[in-house]
C-alpha atoms as a PDB file:
ATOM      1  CA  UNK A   1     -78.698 160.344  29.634  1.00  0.00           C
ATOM      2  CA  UNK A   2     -79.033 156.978  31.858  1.00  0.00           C
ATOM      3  CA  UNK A   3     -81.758 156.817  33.653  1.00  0.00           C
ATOM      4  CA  UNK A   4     -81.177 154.097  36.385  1.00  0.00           C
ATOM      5  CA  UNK A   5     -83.728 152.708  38.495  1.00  0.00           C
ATOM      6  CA  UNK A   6     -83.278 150.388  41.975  1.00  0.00           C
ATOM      7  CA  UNK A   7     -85.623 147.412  42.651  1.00  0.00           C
ATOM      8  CA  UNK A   8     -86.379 144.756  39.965  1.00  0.00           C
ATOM      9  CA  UNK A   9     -85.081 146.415  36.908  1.00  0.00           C
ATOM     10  CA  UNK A  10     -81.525 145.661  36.505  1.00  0.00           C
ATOM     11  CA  UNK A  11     -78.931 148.485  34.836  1.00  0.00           C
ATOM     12  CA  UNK A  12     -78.919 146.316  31.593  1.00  0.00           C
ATOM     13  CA  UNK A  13     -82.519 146.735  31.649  1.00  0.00           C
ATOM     14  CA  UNK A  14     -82.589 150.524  31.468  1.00  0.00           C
ATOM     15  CA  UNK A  15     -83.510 152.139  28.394  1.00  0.00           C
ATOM     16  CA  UNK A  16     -80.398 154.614  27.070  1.00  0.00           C
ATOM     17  CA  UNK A  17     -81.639 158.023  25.879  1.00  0.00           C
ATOM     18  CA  UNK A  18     -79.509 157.255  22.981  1.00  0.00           C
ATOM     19  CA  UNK A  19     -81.968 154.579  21.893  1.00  0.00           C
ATOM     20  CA  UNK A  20     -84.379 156.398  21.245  1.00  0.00           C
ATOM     21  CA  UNK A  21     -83.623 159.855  19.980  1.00  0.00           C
ATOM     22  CA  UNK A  22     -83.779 158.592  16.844  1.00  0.00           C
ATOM     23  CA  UNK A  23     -87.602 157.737  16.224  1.00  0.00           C
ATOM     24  CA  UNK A  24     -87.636 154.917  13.761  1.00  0.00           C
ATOM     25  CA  UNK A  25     -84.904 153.242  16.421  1.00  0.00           C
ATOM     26  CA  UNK A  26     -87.335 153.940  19.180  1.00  0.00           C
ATOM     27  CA  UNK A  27     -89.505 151.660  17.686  1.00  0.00           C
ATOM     28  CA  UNK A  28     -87.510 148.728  17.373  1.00  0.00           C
ATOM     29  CA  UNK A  29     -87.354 148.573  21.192  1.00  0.00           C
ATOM     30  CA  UNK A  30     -89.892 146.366  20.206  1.00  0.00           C
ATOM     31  CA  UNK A  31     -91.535 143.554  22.641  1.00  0.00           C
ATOM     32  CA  UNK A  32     -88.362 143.364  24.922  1.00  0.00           C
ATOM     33  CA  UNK A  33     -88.657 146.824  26.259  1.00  0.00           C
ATOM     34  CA  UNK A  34     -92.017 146.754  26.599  1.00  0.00           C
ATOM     35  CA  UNK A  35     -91.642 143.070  28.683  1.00  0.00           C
ATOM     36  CA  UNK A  36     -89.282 144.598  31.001  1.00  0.00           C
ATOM     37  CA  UNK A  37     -91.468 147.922  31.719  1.00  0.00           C
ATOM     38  CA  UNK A  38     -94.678 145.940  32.475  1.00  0.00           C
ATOM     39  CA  UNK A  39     -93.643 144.451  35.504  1.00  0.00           C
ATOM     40  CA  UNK A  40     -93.929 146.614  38.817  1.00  0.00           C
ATOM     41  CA  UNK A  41     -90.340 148.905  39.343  1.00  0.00           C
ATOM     42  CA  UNK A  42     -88.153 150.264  42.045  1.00  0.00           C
ATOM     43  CA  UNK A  43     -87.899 153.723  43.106  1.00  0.00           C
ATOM     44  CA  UNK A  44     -86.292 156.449  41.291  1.00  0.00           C
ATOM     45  CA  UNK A  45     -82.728 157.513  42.188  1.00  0.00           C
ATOM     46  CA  UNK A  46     -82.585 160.325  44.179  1.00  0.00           C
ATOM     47  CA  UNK A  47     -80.477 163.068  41.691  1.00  0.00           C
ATOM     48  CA  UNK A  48     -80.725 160.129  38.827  1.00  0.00           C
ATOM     49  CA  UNK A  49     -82.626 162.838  36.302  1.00  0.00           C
ATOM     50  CA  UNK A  50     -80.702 165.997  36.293  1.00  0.00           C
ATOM     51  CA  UNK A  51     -82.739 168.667  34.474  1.00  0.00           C
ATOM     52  CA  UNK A  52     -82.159 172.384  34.522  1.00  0.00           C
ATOM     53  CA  UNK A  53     -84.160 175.321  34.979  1.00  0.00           C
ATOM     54  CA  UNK A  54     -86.287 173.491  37.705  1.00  0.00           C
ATOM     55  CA  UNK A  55     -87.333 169.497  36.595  1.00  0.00           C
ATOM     56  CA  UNK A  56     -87.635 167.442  39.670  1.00  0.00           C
ATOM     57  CA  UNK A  57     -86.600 164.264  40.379  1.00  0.00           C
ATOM     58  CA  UNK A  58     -89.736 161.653  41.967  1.00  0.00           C
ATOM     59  CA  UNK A  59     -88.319 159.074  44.785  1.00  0.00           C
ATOM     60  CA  UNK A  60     -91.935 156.969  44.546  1.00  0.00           C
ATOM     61  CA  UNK A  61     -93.332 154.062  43.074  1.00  0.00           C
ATOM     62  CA  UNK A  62     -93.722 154.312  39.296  1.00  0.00           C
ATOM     63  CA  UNK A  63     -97.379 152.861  38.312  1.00  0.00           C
ATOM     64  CA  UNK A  64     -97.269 149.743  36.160  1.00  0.00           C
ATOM     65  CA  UNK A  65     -97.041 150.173  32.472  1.00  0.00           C
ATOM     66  CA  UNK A  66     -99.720 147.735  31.998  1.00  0.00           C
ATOM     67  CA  UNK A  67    -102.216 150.629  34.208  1.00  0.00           C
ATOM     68  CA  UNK A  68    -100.954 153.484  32.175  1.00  0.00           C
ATOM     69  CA  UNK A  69    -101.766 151.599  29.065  1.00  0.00           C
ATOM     70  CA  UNK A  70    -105.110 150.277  30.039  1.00  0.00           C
ATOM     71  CA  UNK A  71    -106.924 152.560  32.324  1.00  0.00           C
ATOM     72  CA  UNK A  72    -107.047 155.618  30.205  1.00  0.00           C
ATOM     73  CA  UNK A  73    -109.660 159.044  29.539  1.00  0.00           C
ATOM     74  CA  UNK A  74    -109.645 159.640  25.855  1.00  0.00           C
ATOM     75  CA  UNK A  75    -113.222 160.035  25.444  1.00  0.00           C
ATOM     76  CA  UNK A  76    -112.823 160.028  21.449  1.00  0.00           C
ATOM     77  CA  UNK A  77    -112.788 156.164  21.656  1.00  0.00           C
ATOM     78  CA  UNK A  78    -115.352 155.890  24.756  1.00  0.00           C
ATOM     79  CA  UNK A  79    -115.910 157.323  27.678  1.00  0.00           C
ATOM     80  CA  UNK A  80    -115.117 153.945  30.131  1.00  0.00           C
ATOM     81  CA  UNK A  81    -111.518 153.743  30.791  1.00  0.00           C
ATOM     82  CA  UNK A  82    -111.347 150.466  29.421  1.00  0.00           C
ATOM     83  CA  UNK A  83    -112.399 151.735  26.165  1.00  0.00           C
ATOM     84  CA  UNK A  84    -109.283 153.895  24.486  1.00  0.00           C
ATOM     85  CA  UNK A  85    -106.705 150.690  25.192  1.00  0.00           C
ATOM     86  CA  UNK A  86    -109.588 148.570  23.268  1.00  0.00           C
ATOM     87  CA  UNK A  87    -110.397 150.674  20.590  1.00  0.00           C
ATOM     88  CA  UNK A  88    -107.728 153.286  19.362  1.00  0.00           C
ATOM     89  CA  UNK A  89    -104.851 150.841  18.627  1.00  0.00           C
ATOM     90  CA  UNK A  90    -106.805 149.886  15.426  1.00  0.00           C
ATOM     91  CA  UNK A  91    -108.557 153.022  14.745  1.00  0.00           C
ATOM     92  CA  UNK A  92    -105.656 155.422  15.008  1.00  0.00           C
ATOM     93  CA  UNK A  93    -103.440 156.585  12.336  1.00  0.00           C
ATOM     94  CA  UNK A  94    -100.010 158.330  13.654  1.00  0.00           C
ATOM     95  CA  UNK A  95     -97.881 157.878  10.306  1.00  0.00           C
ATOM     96  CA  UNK A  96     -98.193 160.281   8.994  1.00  0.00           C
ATOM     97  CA  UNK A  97     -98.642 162.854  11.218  1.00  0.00           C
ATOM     98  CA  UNK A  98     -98.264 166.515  10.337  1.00  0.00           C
ATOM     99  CA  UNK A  99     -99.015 169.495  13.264  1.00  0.00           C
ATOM    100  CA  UNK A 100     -99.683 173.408  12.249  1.00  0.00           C
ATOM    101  CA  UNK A 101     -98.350 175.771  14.235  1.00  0.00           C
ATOM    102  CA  UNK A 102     -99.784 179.433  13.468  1.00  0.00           C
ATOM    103  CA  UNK A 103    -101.378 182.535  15.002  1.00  0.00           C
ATOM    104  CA  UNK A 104     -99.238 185.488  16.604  1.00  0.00           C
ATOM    105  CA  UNK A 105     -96.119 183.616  15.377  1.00  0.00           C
ATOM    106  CA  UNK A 106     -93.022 184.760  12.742  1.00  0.00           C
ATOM    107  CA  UNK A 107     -92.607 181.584  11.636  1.00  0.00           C
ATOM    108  CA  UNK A 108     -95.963 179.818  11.492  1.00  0.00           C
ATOM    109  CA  UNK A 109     -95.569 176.148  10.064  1.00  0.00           C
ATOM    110  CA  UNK A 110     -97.201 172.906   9.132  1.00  0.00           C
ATOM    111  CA  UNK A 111     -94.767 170.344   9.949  1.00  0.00           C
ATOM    112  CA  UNK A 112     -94.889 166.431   9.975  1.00  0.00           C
ATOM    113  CA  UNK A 113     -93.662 164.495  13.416  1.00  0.00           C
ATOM    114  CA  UNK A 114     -89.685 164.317  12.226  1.00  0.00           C
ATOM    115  CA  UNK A 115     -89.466 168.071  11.601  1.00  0.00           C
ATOM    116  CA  UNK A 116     -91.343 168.702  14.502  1.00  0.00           C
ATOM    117  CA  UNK A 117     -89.666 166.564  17.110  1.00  0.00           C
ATOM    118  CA  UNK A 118     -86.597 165.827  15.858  1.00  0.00           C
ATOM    119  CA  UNK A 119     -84.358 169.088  16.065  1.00  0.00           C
ATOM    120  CA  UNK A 120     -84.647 168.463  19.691  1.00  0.00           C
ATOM    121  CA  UNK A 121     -83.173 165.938  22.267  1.00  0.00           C
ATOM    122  CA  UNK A 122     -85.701 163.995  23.833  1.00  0.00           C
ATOM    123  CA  UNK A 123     -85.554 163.970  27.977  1.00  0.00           C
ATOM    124  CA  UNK A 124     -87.246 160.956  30.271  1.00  0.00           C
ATOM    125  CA  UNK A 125     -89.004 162.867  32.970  1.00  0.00           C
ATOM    126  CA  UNK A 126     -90.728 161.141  35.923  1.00  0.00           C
ATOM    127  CA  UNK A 127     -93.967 163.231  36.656  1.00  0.00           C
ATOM    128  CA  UNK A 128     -97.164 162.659  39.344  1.00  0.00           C
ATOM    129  CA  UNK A 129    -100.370 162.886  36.926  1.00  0.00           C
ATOM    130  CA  UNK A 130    -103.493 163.590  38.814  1.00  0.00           C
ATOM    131  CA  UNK A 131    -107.039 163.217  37.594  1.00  0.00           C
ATOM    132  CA  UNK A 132    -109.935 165.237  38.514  1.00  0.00           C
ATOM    133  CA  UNK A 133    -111.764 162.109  38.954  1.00  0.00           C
ATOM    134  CA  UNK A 134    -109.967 161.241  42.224  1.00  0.00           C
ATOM    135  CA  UNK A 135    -106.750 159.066  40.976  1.00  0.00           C
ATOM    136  CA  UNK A 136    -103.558 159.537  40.288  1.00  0.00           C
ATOM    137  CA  UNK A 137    -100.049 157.724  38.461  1.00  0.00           C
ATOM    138  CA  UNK A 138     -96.830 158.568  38.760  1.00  0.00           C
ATOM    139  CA  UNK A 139     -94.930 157.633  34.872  1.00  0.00           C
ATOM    140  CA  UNK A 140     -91.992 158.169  32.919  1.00  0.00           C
ATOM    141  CA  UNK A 141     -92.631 160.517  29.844  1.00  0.00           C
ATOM    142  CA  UNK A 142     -90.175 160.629  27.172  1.00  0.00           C
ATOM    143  CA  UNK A 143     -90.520 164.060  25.467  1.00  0.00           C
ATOM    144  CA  UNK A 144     -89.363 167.417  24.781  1.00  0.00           C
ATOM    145  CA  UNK A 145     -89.612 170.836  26.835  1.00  0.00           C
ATOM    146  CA  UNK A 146     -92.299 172.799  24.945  1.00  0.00           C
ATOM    147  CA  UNK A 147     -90.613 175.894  25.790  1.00  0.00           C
ATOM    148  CA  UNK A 148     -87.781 175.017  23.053  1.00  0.00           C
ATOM    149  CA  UNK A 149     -90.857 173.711  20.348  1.00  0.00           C
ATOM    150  CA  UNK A 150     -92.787 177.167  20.690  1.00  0.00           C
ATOM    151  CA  UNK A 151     -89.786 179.457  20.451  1.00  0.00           C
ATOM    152  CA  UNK A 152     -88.784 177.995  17.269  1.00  0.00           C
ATOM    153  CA  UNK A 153     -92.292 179.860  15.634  1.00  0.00           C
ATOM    154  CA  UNK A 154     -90.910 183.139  17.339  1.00  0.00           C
ATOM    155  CA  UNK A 155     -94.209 183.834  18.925  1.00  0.00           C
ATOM    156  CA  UNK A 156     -94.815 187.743  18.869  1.00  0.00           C
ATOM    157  CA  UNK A 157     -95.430 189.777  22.061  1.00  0.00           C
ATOM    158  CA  UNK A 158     -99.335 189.520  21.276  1.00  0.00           C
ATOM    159  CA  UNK A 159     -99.049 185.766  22.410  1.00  0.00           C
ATOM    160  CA  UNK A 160    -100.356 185.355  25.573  1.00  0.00           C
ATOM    161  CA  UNK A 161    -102.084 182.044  25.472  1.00  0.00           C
ATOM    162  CA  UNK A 162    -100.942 178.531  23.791  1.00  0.00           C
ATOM    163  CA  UNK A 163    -104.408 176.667  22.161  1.00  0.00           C
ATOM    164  CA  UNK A 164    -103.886 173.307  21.121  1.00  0.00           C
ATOM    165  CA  UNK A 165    -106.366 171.165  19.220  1.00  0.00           C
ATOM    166  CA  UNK A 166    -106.693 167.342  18.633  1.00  0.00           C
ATOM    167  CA  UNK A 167    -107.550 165.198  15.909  1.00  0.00           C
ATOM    168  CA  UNK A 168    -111.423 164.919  15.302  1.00  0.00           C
ATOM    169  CA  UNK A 169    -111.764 162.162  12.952  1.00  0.00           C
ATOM    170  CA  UNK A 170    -115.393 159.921  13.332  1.00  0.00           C
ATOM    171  CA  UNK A 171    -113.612 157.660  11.262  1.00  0.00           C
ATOM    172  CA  UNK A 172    -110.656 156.862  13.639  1.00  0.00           C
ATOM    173  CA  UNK A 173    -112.545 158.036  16.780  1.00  0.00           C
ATOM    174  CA  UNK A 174    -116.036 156.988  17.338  1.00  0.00           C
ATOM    175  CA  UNK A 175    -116.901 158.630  20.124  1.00  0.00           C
ATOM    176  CA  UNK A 176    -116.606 161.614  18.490  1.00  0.00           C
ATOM    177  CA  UNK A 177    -120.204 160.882  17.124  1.00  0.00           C
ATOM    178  CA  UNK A 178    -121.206 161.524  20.449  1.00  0.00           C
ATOM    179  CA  UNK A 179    -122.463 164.819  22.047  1.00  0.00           C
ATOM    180  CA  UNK A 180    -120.675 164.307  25.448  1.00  0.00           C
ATOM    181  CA  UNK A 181    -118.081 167.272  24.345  1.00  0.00           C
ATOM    182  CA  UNK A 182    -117.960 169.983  21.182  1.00  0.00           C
ATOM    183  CA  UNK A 183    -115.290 168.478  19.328  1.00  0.00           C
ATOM    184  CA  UNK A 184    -112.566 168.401  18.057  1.00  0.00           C
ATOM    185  CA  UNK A 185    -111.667 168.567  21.877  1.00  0.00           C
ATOM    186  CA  UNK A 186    -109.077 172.049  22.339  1.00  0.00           C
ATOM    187  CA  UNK A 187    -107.019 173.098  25.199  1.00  0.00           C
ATOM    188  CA  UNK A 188    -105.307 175.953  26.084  1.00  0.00           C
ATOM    189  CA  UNK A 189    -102.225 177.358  28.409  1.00  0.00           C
ATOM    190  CA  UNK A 190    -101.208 180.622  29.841  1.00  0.00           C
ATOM    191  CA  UNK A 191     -97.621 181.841  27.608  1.00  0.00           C
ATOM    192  CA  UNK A 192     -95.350 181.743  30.952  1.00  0.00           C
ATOM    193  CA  UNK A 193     -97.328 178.267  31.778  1.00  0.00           C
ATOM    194  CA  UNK A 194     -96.360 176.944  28.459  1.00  0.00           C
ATOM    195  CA  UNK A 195     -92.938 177.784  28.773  1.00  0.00           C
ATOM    196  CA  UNK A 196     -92.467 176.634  31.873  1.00  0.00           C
ATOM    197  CA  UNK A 197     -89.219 174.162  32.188  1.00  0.00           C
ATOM    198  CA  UNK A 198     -91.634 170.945  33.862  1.00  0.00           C
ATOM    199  CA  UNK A 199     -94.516 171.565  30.272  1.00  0.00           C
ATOM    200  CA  UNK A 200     -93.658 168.708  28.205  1.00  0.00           C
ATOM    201  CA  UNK A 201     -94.697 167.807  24.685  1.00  0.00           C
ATOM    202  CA  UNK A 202     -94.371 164.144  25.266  1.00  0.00           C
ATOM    203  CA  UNK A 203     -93.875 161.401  22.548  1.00  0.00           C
ATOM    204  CA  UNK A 204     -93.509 158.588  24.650  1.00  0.00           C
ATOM    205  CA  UNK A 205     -93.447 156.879  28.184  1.00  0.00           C
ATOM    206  CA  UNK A 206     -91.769 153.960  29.813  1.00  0.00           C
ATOM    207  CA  UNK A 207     -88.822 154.387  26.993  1.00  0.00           C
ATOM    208  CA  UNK A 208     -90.913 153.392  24.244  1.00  0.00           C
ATOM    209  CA  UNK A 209     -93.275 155.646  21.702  1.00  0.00           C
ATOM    210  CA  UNK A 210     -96.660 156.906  22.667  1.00  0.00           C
ATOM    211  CA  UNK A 211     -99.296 154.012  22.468  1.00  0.00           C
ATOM    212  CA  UNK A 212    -102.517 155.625  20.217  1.00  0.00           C
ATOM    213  CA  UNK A 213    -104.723 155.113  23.802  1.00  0.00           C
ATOM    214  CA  UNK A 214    -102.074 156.878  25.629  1.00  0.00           C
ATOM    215  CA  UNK A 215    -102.070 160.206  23.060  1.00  0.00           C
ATOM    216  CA  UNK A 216    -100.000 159.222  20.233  1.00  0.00           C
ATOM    217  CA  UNK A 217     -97.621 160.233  18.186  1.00  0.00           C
ATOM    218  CA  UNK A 218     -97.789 164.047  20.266  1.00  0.00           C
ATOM    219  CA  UNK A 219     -99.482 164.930  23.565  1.00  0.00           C
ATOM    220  CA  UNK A 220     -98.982 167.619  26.012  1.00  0.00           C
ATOM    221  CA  UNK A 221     -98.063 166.847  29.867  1.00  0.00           C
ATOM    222  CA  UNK A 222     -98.461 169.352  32.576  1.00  0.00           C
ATOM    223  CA  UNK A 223     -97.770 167.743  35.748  1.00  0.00           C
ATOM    224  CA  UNK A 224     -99.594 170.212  37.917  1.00  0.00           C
ATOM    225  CA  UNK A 225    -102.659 170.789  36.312  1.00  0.00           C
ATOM    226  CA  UNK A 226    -105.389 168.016  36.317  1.00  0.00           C
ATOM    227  CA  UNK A 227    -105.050 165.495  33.740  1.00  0.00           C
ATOM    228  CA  UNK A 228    -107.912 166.836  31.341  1.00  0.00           C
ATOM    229  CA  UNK A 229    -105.182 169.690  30.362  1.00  0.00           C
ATOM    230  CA  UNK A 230    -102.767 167.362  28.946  1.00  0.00           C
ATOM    231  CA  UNK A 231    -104.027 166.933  25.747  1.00  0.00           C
ATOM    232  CA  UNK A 232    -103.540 164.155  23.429  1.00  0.00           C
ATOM    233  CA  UNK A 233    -103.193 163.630  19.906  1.00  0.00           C
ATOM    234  CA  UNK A 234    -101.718 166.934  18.742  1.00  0.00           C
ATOM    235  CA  UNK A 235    -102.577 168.182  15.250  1.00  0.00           C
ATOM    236  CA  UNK A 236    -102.768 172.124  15.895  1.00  0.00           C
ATOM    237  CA  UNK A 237    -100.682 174.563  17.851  1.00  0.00           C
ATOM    238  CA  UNK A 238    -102.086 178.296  17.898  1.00  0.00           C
ATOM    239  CA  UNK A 239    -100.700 181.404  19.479  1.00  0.00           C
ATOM    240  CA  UNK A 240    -103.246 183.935  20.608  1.00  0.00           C
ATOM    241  CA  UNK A 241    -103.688 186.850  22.284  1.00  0.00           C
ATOM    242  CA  UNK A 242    -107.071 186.158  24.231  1.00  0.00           C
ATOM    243  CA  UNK A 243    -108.037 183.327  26.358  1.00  0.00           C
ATOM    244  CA  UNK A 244    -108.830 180.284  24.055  1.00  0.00           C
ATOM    245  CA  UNK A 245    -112.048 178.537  24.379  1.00  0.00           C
ATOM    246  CA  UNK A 246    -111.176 174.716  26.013  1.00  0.00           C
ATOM    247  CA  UNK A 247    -113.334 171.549  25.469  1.00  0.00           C
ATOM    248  CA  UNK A 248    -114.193 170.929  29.401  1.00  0.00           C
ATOM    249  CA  UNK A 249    -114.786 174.569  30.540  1.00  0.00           C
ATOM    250  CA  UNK A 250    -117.062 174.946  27.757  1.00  0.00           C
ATOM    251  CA  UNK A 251    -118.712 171.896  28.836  1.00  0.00           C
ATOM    252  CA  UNK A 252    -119.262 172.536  32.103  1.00  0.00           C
ATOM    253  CA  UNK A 253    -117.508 176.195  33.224  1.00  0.00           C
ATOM    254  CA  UNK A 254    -118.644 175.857  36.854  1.00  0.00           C
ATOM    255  CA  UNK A 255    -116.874 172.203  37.158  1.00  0.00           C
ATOM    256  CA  UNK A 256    -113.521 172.532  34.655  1.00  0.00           C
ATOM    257  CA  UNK A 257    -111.783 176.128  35.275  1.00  0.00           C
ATOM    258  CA  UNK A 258    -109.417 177.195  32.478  1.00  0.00           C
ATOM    259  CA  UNK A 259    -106.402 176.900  34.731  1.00  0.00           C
ATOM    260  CA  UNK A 260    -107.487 173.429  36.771  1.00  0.00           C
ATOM    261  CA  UNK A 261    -104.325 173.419  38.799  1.00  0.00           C
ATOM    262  CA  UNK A 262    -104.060 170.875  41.206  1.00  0.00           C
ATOM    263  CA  UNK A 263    -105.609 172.588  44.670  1.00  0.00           C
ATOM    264  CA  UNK A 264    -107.095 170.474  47.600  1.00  0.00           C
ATOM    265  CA  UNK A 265    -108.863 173.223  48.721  1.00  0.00           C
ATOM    266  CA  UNK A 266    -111.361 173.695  45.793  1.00  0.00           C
ATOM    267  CA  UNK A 267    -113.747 170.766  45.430  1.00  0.00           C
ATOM    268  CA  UNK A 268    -115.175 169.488  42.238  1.00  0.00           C
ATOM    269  CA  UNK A 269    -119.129 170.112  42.733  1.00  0.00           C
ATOM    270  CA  UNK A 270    -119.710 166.877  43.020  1.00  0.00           C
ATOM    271  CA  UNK A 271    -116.662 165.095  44.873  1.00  0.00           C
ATOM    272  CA  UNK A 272    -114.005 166.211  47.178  1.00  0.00           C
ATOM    273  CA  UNK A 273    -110.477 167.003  45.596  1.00  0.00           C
ATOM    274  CA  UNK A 274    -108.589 166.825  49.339  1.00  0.00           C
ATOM    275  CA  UNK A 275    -107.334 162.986  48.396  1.00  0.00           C
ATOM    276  CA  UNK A 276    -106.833 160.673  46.046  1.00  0.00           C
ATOM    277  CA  UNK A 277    -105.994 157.369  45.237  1.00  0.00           C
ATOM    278  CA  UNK A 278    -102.577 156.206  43.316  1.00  0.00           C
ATOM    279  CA  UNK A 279    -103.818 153.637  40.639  1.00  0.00           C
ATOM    280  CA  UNK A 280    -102.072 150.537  42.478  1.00  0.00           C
ATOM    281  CA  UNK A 281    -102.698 151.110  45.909  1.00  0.00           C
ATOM    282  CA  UNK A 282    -105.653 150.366  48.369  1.00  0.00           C
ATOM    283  CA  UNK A 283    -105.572 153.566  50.192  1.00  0.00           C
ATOM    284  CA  UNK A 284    -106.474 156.741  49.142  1.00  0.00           C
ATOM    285  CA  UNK A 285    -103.357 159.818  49.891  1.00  0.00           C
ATOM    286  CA  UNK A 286    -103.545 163.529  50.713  1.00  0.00           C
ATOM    287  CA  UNK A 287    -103.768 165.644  47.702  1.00  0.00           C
ATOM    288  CA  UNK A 288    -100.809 167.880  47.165  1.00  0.00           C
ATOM    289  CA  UNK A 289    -101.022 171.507  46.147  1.00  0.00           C
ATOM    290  CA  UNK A 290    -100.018 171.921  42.964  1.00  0.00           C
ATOM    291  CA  UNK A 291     -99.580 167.900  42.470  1.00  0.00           C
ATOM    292  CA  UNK A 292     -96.365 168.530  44.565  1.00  0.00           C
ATOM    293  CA  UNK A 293     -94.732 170.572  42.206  1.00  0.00           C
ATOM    294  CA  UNK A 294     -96.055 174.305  44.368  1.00  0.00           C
ATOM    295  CA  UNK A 295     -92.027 175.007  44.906  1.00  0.00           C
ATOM    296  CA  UNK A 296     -92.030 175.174  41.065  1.00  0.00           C
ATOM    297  CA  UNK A 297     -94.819 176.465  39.885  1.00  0.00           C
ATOM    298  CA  UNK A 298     -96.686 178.979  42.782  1.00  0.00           C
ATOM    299  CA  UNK A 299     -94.704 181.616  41.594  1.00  0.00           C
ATOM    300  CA  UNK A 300     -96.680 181.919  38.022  1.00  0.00           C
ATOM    301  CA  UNK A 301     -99.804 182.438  39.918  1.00  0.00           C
ATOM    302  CA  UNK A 302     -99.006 184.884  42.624  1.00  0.00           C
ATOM    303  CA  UNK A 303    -101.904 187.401  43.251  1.00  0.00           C
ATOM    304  CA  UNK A 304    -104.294 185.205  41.893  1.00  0.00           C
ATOM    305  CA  UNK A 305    -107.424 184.108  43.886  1.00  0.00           C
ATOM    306  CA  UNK A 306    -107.053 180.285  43.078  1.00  0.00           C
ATOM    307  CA  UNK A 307    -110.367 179.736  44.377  1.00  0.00           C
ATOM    308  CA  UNK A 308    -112.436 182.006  42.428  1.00  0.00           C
ATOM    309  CA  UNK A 309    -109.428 181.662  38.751  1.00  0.00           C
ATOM    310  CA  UNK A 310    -109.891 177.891  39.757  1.00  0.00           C
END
């Protein structure tokens, strides 16, 4: 698949899904690709990603690579945003990189990154990622529909929630010697959430692999939940049947709901959640329900009081 962009990148310019199915190629895209990604883009085609079973298409301004790869919460390597682009490019390992897959499964696995990602055919999706913190990006993932990961394990009918778990190594990830969270740091989705067609497990962004500060080799991207649910640096998948335990609502349950969809109308204690600001711009933008995917997504939560399952 092309994905074609209008504004300063020209066709030639435009990374070919071709290039980078293969995972060794997608690393020789090498200093050119990134060169041409840094500097501000265009607008997305209208129609230009066609996705089934409900992906959307973004007509905004994609934030600059050089934000998405600087300004960054991955509290394992620091808790300022600066600190994960400064630190975990020479603390973290990603070859090789094995990920266990068990619980209520058939066919529970360990498998390394190859046998993991590459049965599948990697997609570029443009998504809106919101913080709880207030901001917001809009980038170009590279990944693969979880939905067609999980089903490979044959998850039983006593799945009802996806846990995932990320590396907790002090030795790669110094903040981890911290107390600011009870590591390793674990998150958790609903089943019909996880197999839901916009739930990516992402290996890349801007047509080039995962950088380590941006959740490399594997992270998981859920475009209308707050950015603390996509998490990074994959080493554990677990079917269960109860609610898993995450890192945030353990931390602080009355801040960081298990479900932390997008929602407007229910304020962090401490700030407002009705706007935010896009990491680029001066002004500050109505929040969207949902992160502006509510067409797709409302449906999974109907009967729910969002307020008080928040």
């Amino acid at each position: 698949m092309l994905i074609r962009f209008k504004g300063h990148i020209a066709e030639s310019e435009v990374t070919d899904q071709v290039l980078y199915v293969d995972r060794r190629r997608f690393l020789a895209l090498g200093a050119a690709g990134a060169a041409a990604m840094m500097f501000p883009v265009g607008r997305a085609d209208a129609g230009a990603l066609d996705y089934t079973k409900g992906a959307v298409t973004l007509d905004e301004k994609m934030t600059p690579f050089e934000a998405v790869t600087t300004y960054n919460n991955y509290y394992e390597f620091g808790t300022d945003k600066e600190d994960p682009a400064r630190v975990a490019p020479g603390k973290l390992k990603t070859t090789p990189w094995t990920v266990s897959v068990e619980g209520e499964c058939a066919k529970p696995a360990k498998l390394a990154y190859d046998d993991l990602i590459k049965p599948h055919q990697l997609e570029e999706r443009i998504y809106r990622m919101r913080c709880v913190e207030g901001w917001s990006m809009v980038i170009p993932w590279v990944g693969v529909p979880l939905a067609q990961v999980l089903k490979r394990f044959e998850p039983t009918s006593k799945a009802k929630y996806v846990e995932f778990t990320t590396l907790a190594d002090p030795a790669q990830m110094p903040g981890i010697r911290s107390r600011v969270l009870d590591w390793p740091y674990t998150e958790g989705l609903r089943m019909d959430e996880a197999l839901h067609s916009l739930t990516l497990l992402a290996v890349g962004l801007y047509g080039q692999e995962l950088l380590p500060q941006n959740g490399a080799p594997i992270r998981l991207v859920v475009p209308w939940k707050y950015g603390f649910k996509s998490i990074k640096s994959i080493v554990k998948i677990r079917f269960t049947e109860t609610q898993p335990a995450t890192a945030w609502n353990k931390s602080a349950p009355g801040e960081y709901g298990f479900y932390s969809n997008v929602n407007p109308a229910v304020d962090h204690p401490r700030w407002s959640q009705a706007k935010e600001r896009r990491i680029g711009e001066f002004l500050r933008r109505e929040t969207l329900p949902f992160n502006g995917y509510a067409d797709q997504v409302a449906g999974l939560y109907a009967g729910m009081d969002l307020k008080a399952q928040f």
